[in-house]
Protein backbone atom coordinates (compact mmCIF):
# COMPACT_ATOMS: atom_id res chain seq x y z
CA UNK A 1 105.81 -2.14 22.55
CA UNK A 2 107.63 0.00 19.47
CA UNK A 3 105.52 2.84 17.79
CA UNK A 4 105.42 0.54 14.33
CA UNK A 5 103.80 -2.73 16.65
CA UNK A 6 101.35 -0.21 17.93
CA UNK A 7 100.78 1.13 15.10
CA UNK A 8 99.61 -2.45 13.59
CA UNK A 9 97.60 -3.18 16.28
CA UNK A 10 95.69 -0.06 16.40
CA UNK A 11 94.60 -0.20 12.93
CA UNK A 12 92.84 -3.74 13.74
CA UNK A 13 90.71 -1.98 15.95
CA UNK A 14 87.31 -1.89 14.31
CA UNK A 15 85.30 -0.53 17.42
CA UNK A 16 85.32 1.60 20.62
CA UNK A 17 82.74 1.37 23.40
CA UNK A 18 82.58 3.70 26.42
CA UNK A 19 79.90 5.07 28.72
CA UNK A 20 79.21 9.18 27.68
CA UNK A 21 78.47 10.32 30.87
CA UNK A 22 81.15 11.31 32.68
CA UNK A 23 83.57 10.72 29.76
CA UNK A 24 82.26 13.20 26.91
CA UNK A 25 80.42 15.15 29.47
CA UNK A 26 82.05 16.64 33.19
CA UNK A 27 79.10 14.76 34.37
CA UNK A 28 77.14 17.88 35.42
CA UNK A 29 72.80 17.65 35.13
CA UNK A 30 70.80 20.11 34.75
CA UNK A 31 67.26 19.41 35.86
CA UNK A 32 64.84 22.18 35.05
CA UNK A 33 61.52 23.03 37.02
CA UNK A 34 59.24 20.49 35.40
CA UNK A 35 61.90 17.99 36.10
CA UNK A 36 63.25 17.50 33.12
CA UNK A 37 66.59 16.60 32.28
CA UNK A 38 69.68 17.43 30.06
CA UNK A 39 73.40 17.35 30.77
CA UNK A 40 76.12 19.63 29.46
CA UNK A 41 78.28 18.53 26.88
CA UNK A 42 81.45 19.78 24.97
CA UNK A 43 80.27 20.36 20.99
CA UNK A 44 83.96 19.45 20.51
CA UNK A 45 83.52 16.07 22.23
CA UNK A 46 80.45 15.40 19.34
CA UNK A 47 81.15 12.98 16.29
């Protein structure tokens, strides 16, 4: 596919839909003594 046909079809994209964990994140938890959880993310990686 050229650069200008790709080009085209990319701009008809409206939405993208993808898990976060694991793709924003490296997938690490960190569960704290109570049991609580939170995972580490990237601040880069926000929107």
């Amino acid at each position: 596919m050229t650069d200008s046909k790709l080009s085209v079809r990319a701009k008809e994209i409206d939405l993208i839909v993808y898990d976060f964990d694991g793709v924003m994140t490296d997938n690490r938890v960190i569960v704290f003594q109570d049991g609580a959880e939170a995972v580490v993310v990237n601040r880069a990686d926000g929107l």
